[in-house]
C-alpha atoms as a PDB file:
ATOM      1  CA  UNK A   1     184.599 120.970  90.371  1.00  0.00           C
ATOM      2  CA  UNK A   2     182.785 122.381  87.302  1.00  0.00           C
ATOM      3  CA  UNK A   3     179.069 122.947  86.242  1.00  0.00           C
ATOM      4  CA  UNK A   4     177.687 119.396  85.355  1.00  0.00           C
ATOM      5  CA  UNK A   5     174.149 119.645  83.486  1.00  0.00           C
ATOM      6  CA  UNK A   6     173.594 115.542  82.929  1.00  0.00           C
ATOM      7  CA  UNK A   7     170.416 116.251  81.777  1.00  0.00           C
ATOM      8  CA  UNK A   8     168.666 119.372  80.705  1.00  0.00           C
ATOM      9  CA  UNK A   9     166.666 121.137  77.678  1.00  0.00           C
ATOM     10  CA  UNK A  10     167.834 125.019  76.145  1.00  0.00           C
ATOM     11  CA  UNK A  11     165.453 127.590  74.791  1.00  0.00           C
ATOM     12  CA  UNK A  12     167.487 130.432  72.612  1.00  0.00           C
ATOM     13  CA  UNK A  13     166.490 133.359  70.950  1.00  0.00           C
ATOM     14  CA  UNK A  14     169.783 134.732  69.662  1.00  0.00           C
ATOM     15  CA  UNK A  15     170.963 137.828  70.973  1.00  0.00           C
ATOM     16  CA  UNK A  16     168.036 138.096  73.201  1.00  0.00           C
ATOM     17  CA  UNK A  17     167.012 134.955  75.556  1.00  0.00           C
ATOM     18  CA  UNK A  18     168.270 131.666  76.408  1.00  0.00           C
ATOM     19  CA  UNK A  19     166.408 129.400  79.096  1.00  0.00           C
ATOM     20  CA  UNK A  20     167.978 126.527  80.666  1.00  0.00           C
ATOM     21  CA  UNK A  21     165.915 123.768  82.271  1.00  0.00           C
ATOM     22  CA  UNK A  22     168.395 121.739  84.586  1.00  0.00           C
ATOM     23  CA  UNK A  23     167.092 118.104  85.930  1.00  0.00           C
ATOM     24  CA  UNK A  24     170.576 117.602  87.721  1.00  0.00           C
ATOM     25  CA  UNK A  25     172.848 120.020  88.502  1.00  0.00           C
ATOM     26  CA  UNK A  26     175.331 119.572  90.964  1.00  0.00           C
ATOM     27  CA  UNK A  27     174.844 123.355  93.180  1.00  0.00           C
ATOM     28  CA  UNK A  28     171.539 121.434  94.069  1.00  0.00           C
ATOM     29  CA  UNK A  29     172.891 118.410  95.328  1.00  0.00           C
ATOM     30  CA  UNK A  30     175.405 120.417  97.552  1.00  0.00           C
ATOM     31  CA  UNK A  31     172.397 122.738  98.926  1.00  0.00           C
ATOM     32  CA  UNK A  32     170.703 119.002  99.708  1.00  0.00           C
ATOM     33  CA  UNK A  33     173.621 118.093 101.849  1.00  0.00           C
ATOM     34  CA  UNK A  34     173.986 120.870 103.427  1.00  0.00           C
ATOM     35  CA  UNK A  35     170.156 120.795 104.496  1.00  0.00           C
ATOM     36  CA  UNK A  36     169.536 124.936 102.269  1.00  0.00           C
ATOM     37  CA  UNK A  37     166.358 125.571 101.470  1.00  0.00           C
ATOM     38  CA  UNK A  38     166.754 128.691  98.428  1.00  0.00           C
ATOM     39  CA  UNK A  39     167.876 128.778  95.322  1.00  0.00           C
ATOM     40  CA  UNK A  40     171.666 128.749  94.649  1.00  0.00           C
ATOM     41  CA  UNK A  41     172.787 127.530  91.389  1.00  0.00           C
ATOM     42  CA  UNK A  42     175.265 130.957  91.442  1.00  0.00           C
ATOM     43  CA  UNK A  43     177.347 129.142  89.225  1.00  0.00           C
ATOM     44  CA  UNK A  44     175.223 127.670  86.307  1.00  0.00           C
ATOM     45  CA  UNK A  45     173.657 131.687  86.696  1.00  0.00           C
ATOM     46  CA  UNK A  46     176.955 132.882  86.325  1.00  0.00           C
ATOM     47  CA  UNK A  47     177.915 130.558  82.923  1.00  0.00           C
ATOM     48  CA  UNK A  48     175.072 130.906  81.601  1.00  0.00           C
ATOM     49  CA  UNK A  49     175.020 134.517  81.690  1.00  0.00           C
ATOM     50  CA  UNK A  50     178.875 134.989  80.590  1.00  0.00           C
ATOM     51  CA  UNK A  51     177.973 132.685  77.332  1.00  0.00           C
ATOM     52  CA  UNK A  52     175.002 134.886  76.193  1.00  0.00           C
ATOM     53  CA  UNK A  53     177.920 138.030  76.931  1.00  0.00           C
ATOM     54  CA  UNK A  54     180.668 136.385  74.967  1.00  0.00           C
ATOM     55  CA  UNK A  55     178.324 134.961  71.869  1.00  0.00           C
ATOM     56  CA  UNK A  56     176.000 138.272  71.662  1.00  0.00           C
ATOM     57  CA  UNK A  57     178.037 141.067  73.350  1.00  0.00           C
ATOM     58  CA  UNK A  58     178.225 143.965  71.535  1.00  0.00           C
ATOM     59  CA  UNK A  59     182.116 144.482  72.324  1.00  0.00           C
ATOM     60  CA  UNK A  60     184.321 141.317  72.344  1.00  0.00           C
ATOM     61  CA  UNK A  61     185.804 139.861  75.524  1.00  0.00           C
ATOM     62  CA  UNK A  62     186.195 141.367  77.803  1.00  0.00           C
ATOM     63  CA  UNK A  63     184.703 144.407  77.352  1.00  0.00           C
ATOM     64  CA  UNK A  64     181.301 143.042  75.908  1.00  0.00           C
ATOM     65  CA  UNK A  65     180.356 141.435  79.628  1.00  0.00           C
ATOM     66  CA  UNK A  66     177.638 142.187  81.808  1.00  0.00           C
ATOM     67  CA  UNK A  67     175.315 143.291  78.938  1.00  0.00           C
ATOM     68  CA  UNK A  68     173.445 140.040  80.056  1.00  0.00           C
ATOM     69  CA  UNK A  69     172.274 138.622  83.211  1.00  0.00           C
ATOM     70  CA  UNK A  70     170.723 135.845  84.254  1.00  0.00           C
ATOM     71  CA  UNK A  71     167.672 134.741  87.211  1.00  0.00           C
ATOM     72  CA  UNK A  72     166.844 131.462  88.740  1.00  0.00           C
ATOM     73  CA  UNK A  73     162.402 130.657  88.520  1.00  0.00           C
ATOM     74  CA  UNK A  74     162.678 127.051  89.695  1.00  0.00           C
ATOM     75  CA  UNK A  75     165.445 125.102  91.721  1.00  0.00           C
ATOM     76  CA  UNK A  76     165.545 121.357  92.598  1.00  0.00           C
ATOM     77  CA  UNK A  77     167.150 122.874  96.190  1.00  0.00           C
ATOM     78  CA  UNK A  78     163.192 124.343  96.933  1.00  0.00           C
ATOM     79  CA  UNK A  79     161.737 121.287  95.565  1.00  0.00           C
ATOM     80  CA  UNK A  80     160.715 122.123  92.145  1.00  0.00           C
ATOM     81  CA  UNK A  81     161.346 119.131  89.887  1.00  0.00           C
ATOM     82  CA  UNK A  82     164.375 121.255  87.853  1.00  0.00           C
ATOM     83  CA  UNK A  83     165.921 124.106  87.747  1.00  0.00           C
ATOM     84  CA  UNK A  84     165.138 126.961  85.626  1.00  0.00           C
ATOM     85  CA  UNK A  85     167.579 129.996  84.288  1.00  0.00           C
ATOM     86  CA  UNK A  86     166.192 132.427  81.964  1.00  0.00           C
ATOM     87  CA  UNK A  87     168.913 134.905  80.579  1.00  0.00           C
ATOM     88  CA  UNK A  88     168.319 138.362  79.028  1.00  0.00           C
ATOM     89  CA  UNK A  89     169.733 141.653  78.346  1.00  0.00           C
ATOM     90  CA  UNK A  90     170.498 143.253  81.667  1.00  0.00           C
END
C-alpha cells in the first residue's frame, strides 16, 4: 500500500515551505474504519517531509535528512473537509 493523494492542491516556497491540502488520502479512510478520531496521516507527514529533505537538504541523501519536518492542521479523520500538511525547516 502506498500514499494515494487522488485529489489535492500544493503550496511551495522552495527551500522553505510546502503545504499540502489532501481531499482523499487513504490514512483517513483506514482511521474511518477503524472508528479513530485524531489525526494520523504519519505517512503522507513522513513523504512529505523526506521530499522537502531530499530536494532542499543542505547535504545530499542521506545525510541532508531531518533538516525538515512536517505537522498535520486539518484531517478528514476529525472531520475537517481535507487534510492539511505544512512542511518547514525543523
Amino acid at each position: 500500500m502506498g500514499v494515494q493523494l487522488k485529489q489535492f492542491y500544493t503550496e511551495l516556497i522552495p527551500a522553505e515551505k510546502m503545504v499540502i491540502r489532501a481531499y482523499n488520502y487513504y490514512e483517513a479512510d483506514m482511521a474511518k474504519s477503524m472508528d479513530v478520531k485524531k489525526m494520523s496521516a504519519f505517512m503522507i507527514r513522513g513523504v512529505s517531509a523526506a521530499f522537502m529533505d531530499i530536494a532542499y537538504g543542505d547535504k545530499p541523501y542521506p545525510d541532508g535528512l531531518g533538516k525538515f519536518t512536517c505537522e498535520q492542521t486539518k484531517g478528514i479523520e476529525v472531520g475537517d473537509s481535507y487534510g492539511e500538511f505544512v512542511v518547514t525547516k525543523a
